[in-house]
Protein backbone atom coordinates (compact mmCIF):
# COMPACT_ATOMS: atom_id res chain seq x y z
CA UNK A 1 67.43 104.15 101.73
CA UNK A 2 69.60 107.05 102.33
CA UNK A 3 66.99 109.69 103.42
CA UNK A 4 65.16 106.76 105.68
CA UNK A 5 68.44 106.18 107.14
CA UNK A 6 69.03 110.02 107.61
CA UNK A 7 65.69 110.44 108.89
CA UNK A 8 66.05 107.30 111.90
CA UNK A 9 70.05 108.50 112.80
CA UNK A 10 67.80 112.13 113.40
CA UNK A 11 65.26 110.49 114.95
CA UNK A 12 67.36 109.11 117.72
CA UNK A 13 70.12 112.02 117.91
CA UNK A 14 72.90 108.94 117.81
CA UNK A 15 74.85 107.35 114.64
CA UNK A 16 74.80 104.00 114.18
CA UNK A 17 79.16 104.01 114.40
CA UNK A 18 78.80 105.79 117.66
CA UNK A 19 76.28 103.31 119.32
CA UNK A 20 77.79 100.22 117.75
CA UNK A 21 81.52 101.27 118.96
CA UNK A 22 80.06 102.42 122.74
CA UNK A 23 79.21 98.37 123.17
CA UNK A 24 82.98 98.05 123.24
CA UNK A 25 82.79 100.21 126.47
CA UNK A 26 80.41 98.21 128.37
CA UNK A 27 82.92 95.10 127.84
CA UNK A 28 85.99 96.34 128.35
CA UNK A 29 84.69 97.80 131.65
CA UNK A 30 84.46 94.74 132.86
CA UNK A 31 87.24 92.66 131.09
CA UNK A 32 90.31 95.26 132.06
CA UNK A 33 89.02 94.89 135.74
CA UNK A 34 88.92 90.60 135.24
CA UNK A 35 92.49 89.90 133.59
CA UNK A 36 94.12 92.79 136.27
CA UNK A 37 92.24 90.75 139.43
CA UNK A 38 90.63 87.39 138.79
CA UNK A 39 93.72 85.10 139.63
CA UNK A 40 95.13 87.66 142.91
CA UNK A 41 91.40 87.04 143.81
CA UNK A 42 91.24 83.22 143.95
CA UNK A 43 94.90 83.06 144.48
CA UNK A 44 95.20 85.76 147.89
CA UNK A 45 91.70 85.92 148.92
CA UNK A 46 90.16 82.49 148.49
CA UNK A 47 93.49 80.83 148.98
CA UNK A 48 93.10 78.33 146.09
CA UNK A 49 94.84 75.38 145.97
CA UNK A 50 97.94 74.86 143.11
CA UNK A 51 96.42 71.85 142.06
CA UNK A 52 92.56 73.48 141.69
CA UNK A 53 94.44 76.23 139.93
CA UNK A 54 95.83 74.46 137.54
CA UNK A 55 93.53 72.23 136.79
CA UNK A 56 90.88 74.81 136.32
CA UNK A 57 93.25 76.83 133.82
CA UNK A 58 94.08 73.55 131.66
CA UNK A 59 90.08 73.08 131.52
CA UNK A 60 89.53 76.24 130.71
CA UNK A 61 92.25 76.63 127.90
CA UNK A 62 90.48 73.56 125.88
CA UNK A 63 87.11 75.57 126.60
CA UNK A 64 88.48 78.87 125.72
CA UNK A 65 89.77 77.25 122.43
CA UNK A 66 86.66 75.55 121.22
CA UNK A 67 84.04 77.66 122.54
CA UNK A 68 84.48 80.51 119.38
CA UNK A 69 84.60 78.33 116.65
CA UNK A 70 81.43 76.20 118.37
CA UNK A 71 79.27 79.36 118.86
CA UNK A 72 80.34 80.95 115.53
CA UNK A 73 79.08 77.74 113.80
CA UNK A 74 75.69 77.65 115.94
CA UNK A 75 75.00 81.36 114.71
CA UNK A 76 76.04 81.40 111.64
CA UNK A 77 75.15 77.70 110.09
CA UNK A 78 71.35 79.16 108.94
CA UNK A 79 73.45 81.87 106.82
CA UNK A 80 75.68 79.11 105.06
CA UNK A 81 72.34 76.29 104.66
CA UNK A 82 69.67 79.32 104.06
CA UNK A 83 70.15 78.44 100.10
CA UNK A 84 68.50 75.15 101.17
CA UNK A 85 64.76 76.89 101.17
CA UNK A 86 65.72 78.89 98.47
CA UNK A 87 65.81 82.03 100.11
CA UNK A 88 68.25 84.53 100.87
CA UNK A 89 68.85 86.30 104.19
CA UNK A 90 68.82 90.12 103.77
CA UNK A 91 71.70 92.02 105.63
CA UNK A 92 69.14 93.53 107.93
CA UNK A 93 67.53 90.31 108.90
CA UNK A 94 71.38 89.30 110.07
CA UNK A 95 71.91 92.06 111.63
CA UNK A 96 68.70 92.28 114.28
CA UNK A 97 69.73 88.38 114.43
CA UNK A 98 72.92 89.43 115.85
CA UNK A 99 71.14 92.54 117.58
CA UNK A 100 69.20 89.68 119.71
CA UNK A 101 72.25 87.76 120.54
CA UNK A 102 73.83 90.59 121.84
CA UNK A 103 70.72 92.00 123.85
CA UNK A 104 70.28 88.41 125.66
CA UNK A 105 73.72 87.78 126.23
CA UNK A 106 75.67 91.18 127.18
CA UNK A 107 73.50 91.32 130.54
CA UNK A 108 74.18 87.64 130.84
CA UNK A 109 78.13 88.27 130.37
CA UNK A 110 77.71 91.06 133.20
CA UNK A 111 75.90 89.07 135.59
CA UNK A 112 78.86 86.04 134.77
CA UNK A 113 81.60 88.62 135.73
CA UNK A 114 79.83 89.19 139.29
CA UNK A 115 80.03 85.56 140.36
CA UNK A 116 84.19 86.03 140.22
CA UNK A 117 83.73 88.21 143.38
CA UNK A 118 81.37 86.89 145.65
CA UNK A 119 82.63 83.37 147.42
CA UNK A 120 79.63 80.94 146.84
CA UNK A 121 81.22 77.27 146.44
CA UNK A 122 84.89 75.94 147.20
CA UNK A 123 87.66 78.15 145.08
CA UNK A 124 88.35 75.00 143.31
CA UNK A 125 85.06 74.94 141.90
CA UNK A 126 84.47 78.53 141.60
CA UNK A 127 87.19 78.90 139.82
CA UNK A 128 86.62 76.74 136.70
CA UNK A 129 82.91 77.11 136.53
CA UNK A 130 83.28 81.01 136.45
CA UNK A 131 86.13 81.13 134.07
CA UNK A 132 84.43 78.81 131.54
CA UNK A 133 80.64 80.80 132.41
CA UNK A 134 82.51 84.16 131.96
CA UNK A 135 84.22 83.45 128.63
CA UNK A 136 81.21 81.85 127.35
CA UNK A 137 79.56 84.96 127.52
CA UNK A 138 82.40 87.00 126.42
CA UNK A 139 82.88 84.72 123.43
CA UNK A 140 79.12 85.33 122.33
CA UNK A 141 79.12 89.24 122.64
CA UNK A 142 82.80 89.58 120.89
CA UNK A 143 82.03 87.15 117.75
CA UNK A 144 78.55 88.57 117.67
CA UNK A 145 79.63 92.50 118.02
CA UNK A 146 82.79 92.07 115.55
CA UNK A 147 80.74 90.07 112.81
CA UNK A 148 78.37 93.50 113.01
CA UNK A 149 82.18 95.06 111.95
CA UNK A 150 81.27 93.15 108.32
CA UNK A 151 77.51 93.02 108.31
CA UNK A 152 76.93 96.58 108.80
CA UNK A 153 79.51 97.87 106.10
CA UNK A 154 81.89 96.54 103.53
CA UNK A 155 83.77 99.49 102.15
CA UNK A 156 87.25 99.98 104.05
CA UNK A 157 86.52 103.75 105.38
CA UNK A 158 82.53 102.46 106.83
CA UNK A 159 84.86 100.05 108.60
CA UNK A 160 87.24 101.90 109.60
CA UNK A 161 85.35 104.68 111.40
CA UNK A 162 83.20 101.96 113.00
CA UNK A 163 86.71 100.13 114.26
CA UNK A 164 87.35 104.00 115.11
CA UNK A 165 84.54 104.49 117.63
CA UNK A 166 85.10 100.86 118.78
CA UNK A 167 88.84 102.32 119.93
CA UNK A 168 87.44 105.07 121.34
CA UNK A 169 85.19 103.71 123.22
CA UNK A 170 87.50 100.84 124.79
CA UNK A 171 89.72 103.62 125.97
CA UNK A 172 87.26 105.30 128.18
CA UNK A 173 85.76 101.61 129.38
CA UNK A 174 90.29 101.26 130.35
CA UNK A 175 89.66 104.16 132.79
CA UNK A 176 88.21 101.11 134.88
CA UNK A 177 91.55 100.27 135.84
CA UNK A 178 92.53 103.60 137.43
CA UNK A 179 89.34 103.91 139.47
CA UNK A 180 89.73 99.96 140.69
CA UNK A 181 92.73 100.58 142.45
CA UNK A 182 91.15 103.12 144.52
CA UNK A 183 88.68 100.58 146.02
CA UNK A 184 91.03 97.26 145.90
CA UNK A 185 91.91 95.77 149.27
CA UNK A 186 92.40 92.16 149.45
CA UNK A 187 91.63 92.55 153.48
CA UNK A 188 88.65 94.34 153.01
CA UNK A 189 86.48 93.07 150.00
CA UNK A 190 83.36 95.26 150.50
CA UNK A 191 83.93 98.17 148.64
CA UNK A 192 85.32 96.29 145.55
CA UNK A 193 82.32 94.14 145.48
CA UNK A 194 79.98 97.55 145.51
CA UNK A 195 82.14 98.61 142.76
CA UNK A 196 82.14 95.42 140.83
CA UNK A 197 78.73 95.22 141.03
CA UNK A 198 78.45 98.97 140.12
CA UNK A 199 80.32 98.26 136.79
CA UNK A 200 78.38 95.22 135.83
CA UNK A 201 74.90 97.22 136.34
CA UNK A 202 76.48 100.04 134.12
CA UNK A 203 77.18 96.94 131.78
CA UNK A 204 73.59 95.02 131.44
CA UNK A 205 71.53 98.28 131.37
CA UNK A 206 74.07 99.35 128.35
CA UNK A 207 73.48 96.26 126.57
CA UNK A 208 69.91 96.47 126.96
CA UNK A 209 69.68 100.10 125.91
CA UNK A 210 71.88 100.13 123.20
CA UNK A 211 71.41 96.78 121.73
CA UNK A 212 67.82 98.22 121.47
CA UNK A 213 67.84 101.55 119.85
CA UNK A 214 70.05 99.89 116.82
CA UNK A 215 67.29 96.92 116.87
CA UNK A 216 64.62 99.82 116.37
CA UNK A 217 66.70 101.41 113.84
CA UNK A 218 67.29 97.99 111.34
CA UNK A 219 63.72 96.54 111.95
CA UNK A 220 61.90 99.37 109.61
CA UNK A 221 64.65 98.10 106.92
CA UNK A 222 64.03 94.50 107.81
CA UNK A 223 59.80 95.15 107.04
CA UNK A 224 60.85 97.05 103.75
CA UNK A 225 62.91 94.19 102.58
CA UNK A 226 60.08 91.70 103.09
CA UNK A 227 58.59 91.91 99.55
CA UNK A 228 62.01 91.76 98.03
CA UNK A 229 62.63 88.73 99.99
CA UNK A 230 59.81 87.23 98.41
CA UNK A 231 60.72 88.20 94.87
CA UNK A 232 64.21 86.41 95.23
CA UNK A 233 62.86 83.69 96.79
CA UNK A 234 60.22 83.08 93.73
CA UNK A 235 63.56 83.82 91.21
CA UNK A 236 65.10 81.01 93.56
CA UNK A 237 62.40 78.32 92.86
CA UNK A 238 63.25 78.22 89.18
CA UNK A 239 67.24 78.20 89.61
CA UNK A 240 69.00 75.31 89.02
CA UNK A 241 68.82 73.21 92.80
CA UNK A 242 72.32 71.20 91.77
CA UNK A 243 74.42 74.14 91.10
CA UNK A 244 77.38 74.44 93.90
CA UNK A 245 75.71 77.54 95.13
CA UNK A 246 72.17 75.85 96.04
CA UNK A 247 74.11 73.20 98.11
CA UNK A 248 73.67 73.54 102.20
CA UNK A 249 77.12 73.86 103.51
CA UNK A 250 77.92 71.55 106.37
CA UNK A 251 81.20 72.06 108.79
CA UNK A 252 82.98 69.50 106.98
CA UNK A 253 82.41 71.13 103.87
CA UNK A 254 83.44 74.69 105.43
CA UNK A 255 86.27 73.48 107.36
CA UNK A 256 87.43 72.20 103.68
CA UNK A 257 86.72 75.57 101.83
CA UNK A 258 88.93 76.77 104.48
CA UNK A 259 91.62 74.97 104.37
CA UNK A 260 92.15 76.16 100.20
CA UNK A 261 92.06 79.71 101.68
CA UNK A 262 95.67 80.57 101.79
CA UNK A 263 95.25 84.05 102.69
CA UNK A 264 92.88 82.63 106.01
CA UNK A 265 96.11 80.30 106.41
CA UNK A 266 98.77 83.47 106.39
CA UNK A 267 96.75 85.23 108.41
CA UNK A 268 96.02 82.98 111.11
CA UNK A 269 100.01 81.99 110.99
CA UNK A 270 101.00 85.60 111.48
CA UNK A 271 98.00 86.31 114.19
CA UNK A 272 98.99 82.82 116.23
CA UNK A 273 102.47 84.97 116.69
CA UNK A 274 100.40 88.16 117.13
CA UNK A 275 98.59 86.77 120.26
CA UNK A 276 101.52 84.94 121.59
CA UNK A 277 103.43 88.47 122.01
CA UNK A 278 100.91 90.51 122.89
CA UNK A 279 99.91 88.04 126.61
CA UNK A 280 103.70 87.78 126.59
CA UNK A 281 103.65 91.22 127.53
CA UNK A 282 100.72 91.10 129.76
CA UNK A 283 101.98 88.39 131.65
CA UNK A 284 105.87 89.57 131.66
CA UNK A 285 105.65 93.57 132.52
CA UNK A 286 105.48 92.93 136.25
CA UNK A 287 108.41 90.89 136.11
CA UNK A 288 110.44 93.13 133.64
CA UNK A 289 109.23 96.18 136.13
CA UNK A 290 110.69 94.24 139.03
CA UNK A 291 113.87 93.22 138.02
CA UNK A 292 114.58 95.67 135.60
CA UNK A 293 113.31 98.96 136.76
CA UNK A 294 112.26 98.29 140.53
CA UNK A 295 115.56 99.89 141.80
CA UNK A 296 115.44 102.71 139.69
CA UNK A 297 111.89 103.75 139.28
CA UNK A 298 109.33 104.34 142.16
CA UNK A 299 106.11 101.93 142.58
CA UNK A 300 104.16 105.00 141.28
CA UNK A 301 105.75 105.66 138.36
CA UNK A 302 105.26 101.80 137.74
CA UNK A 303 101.82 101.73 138.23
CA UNK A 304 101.64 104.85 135.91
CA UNK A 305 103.40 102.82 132.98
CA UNK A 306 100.66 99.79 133.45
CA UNK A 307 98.17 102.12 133.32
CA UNK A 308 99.68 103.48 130.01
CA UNK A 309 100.03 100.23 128.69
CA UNK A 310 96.46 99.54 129.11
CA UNK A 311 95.06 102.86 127.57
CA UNK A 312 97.68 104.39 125.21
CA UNK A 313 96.93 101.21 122.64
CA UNK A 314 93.23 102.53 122.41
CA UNK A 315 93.89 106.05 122.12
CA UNK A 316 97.02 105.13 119.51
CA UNK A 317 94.76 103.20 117.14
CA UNK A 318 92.66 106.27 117.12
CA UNK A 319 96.30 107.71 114.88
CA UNK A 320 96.37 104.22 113.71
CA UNK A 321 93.43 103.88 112.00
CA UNK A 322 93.61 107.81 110.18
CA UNK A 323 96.75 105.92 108.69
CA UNK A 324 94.91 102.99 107.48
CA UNK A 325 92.26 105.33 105.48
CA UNK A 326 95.32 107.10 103.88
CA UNK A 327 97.98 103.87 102.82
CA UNK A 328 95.62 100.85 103.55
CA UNK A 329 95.68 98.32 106.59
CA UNK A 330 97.92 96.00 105.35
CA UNK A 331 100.81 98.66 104.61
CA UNK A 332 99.92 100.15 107.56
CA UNK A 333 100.35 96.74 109.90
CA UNK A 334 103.49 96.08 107.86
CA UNK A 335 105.02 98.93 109.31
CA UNK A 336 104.31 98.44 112.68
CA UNK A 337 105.96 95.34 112.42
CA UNK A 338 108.56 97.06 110.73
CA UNK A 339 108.84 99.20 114.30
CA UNK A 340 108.58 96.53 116.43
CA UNK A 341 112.01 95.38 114.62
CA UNK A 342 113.65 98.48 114.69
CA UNK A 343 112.65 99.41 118.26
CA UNK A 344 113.82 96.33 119.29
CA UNK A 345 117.15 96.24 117.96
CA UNK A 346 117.84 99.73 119.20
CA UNK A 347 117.03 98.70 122.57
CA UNK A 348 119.14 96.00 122.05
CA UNK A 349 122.29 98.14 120.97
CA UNK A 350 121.31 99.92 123.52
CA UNK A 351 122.16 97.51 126.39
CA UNK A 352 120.19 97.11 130.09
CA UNK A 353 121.61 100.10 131.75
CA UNK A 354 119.50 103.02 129.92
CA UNK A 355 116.89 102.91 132.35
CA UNK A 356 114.74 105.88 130.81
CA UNK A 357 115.13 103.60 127.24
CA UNK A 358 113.75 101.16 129.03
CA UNK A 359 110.87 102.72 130.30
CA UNK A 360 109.96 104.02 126.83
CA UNK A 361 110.71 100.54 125.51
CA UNK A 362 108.51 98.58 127.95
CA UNK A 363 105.63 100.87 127.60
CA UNK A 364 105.88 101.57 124.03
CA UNK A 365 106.29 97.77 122.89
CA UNK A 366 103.00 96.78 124.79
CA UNK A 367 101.28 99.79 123.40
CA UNK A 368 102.47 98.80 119.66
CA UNK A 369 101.90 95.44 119.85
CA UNK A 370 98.58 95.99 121.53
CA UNK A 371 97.84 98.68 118.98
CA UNK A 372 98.29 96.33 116.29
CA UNK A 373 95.88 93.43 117.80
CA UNK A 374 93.21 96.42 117.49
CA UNK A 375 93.51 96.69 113.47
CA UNK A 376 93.18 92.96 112.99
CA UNK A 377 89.45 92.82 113.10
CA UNK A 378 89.47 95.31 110.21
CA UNK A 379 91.74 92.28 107.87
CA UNK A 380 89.37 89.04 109.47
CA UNK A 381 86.42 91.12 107.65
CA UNK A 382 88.20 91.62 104.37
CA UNK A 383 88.67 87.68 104.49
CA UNK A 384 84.86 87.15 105.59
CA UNK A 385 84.33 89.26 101.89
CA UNK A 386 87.08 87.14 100.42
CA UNK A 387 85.37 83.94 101.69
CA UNK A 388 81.89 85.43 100.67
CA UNK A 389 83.58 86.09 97.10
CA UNK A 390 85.55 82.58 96.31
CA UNK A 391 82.88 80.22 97.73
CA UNK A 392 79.90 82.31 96.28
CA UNK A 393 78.08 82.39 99.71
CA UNK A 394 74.11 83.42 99.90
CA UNK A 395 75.43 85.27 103.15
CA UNK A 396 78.22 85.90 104.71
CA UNK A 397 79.51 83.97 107.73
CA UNK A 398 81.52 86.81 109.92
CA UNK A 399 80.87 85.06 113.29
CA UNK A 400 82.11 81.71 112.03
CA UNK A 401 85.15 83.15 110.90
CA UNK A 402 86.10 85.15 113.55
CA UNK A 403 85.83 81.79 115.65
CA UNK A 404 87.91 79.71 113.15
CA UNK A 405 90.34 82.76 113.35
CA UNK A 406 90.35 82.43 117.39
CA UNK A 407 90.50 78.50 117.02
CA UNK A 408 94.19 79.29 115.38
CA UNK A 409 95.29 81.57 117.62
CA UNK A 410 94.43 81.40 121.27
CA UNK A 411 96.87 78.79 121.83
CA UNK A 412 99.08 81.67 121.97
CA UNK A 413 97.89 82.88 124.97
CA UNK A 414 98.56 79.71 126.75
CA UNK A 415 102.34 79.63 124.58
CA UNK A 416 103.12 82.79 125.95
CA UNK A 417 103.82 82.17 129.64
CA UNK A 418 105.27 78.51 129.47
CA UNK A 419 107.65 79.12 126.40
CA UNK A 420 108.60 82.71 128.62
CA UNK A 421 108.86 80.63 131.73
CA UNK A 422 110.78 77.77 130.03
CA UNK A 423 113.17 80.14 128.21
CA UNK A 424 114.08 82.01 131.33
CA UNK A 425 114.43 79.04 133.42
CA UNK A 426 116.94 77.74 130.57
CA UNK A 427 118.62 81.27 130.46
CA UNK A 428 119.24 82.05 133.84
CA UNK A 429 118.49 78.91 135.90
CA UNK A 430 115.50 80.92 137.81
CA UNK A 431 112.50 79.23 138.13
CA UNK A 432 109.14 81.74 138.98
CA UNK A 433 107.55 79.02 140.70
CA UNK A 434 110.81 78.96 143.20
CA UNK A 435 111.51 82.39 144.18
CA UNK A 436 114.62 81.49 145.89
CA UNK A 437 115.96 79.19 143.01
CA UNK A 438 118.36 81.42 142.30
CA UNK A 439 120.16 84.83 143.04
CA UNK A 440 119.47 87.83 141.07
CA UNK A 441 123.64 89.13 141.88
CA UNK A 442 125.02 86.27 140.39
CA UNK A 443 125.24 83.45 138.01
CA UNK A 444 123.97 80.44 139.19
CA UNK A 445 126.59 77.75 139.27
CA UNK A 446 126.09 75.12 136.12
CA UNK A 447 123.95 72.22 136.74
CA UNK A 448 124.07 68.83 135.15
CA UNK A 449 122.27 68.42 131.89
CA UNK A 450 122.18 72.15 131.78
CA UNK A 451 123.87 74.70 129.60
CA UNK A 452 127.22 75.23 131.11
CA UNK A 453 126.70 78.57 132.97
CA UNK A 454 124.01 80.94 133.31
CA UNK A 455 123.72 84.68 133.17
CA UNK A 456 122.63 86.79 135.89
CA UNK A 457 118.76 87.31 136.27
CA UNK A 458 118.23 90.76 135.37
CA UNK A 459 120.17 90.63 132.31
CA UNK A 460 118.35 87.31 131.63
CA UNK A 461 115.23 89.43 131.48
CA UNK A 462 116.68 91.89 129.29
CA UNK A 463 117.39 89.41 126.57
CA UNK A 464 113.55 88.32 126.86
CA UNK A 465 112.79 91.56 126.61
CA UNK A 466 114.22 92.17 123.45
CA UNK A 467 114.79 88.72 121.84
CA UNK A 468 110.56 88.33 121.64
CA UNK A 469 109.51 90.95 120.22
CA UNK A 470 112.90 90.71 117.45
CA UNK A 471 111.62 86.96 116.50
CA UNK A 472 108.27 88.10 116.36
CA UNK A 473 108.87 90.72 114.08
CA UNK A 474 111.13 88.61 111.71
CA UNK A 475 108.28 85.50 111.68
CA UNK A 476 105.33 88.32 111.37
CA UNK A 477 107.27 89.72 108.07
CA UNK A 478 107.84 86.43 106.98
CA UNK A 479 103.88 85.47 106.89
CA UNK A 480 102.66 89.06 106.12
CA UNK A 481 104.81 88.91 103.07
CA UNK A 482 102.93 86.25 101.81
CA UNK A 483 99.45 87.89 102.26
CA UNK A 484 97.91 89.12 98.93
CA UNK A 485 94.36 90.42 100.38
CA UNK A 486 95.31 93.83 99.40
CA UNK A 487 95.67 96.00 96.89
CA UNK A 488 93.69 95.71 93.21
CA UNK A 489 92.72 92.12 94.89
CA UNK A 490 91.24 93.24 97.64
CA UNK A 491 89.71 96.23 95.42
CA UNK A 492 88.28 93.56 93.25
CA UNK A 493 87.04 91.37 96.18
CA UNK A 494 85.06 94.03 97.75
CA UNK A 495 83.52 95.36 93.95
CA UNK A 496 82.39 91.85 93.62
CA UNK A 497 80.39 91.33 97.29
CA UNK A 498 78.98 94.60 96.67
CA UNK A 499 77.92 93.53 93.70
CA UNK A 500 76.42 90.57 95.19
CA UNK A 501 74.86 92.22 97.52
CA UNK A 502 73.92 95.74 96.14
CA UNK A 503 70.24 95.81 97.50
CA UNK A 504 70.77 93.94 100.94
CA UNK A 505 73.87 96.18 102.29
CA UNK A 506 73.45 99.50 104.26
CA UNK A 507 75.41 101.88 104.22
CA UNK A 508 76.67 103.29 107.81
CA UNK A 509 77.24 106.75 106.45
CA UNK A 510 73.48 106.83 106.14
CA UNK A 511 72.13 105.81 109.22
């Protein structure tokens, strides 16, 4: 296979790591622009109501929550049952199968981003039926393009230069963000819309194209595997149909295997706090900016720092990921945690009044954090081989568990902006809701049932500022500690699926 593989990655002048991490530009060229403008859109431009708002962003949290685990489960339940015709998917049959999801839907998810921009029913309406249309669509291309992350290579450095190109890629698609503000006028929509739709063209005809050439490239492998196919499915006639490994496996029966996985359960405990920081520091920068920084830094220098934030994780996990090659991801996300402490603490010692600190600080803890959300697709698909290992799959279910994993977690993002709301509201008696609730000079005076007196608003901020990220830190330690997919067991997991699998895998070196 390795001079076929050679002979198609000449054929086409492209590796299969470079066109598999340049589909992470044509989402995040259109997902930086979405989370920086959908809600100023509906909010200043279609003039919402509170109440539509709302209840569009409860809706969508329930849909955003079931939607991964739901599609994960729809394209991944043949893999888990395909024991039940005795036959065994090869890795290049799953792979064109999630080559076709992604060719159908990534032009679909483009077109779904357009339909934020355009004002074609009443905002109310608009509002929830585009969120819940455009995260459909999202959900399919990201479960579909990071289960590729464990279908098209299992050793740790395969992965790792394909999570490589993925950051690279992402970085460039980030550069969105500078050229959007160029064009953003909330009294003048026109040129926006030319460049939204300019973006989502870019998009679609990226899907298509790319989404092709690696279909092309795996469907030669597919036709060679045809006759082997047959052979195991003739060995599969004469193996013993009760054995635990012949049985289909229905949800019930996963969601149980799942539960026993304690490393899944660590994980997901340590990820849940993962996701909570990192749209804690989405949704809090312009607020730390404001009332920590706004009187000594200009708006340009602000909007510099944002677009920092939004970049620097991408081009960091670039350094990152050289690291995890050398000393392993788990030692390598220990340590970041192990900065986000430190960092933290400093900044504490420091106190509110180092505004250059804080500048570093603010940036620098979004960028980490961030940075460290990039690495965790590389530990979901050593648990997909762990899963694949300890439950003695025919195939491997990477989409499903990459929804179970965002089933855990997203609650986070909707815990990050009412527990940061709620604890500066407690803090400092301002409410965000009520700009004039209280004054940013002065304590508020105490109020009945309330703590007995308040602190003023900017130092209120400072102690959210560094009070997160500390308890983060100190729970993400806590959980990681207890995480033993590493190491000679992790060594031994992979040996095994490899193993398993030695004439279905390819290798990514070689194509």
């Amino acid at each position: 296979m390795g001079r076929r593989g050679c002979r198609l990655a000449v054929s086409t002048g492209v590796s299969t790591a470079v066109l598999y991490g340049s589909l992470a530009l044509f989402v995040s060229i259109l997902h930086n622009v979405f989370l920086l403008y959908y809600v100023e859109t509906f909010v200043s431009v279609y003039k919402i109501d509170k109440l539509s708002f709302w209840v569009g962003e409860a809706v969508f949290l329930i849909w955003n929550s079931l939607n991964d685990p739901l599609f994960g489960w729809l394209s991944d339940r043949s893999f888990l049952s395909s024991s039940q015709s005795g036959t065994q998917i090869s890795s290049p049959e799953v792979v064109l199968k999630r080559l076709a999801a992604l060719s159908r839907n990534g032009p679909l998810f483009a077109i779904s981003f357009l339909a934020f921009w355009v004002s074609w029913a009443r905002p109310g309406i608009q509002f929830l039926v585009c969120l819940c249309l455009y995260d459909g669509f999202l959900t399919v291309v990201d479960l579909n393009h990071n289960a590729l992350l464990a279908d098209l290579a299992v050793s740790a450095n395969d992965r790792t230069r394909l999570n490589f190109h993925c950051s690279l890629f992402s970085a460039l698609g980030s550069l969105s963000v500078f050229l959007s503000y160029s064009v953003w006028d909330k009294g003048d929509f026109h040129s926006f819309r030319i460049f939204c739709v300019t973006l989502a063209a870019v998009s679609a005809l990226g899907f298509a194209a790319v989404s092709r050439l690696l279909t092309r490239r795996f469907e030669k492998e597919a036709r060679l595997r045809q006759d082997e196919a047959q052979a195991l499915k003739e060995l599969s006639i004469v193996q013993n149909p009760l054995t635990q490994q012949e049985m289909p496996v229905t949800l019930g029966e996963y969601l149980r295997q799942l539960s026993k996985h304690r490393n899944f359960m660590w994980f997901a405990s340590m990820n849940l706090v993962q996701v909570f920081h990192c749209h804690f520091n989405s949704n809090f920068f312009p607020l730390f900016l404001e009332h920590l920084l706004s009187d000594s830094i200009s708006a340009s220098t602000g909007s510099i720092l944002l677009g920092i934030s939004y970049i620097a994780p991408h081009l960091n996990n670039l350094y990152f990921l050289t690291l995890c090659q050398r000393y392993g991801v788990y030692t390598v996300i220990r340590w970041l945690f192990l900065v986000k402490l430190a960092l933290s603490v400093a900044m504490l010692l420091a106190g509110a009044d180092q505004v250059y600190l804080l500048c570093i600080f603010i940036a620098s803890n979004r960028v980490f954090t961030e940075g460290t959300c990039k690495l965790l697709n590389l530990v979901i698909t050593d648990l997909v081989d762990e899963d694949f290992v300890v439950n003695r799959r025919q195939q491997a279910a990477s989409a499903l568990l990459f929804g179970m994993v965002a089933l855990v977690t997203k609650p986070g993002q909707t815990f990050a902006p009412l527990i940061g709301t709620w604890l500066l509201c407690v803090y400092t008696g301002y409410d965000i809701f009520e700009r004039n609730s209280v004054q940013d000079s002065a304590a508020a005076p105490p109020v009945s049932g309330q703590a007995s007196s308040t602190v003023p608003l900017r130092q209120g901020c400072f102690y959210l500022l560094v009070f997160v990220p500390i308890s983060c830190a100190l729970l993400q330690l806590m959980a990681w500690s207890r995480f033993t997919l590493h190491g000679r067991r992790l060594q031994g997991v992979k040996a095994q699926r490899q193993g398993a699998q030695h004439s279905h895998l390819m290798d990514v070196k070689a194509i």
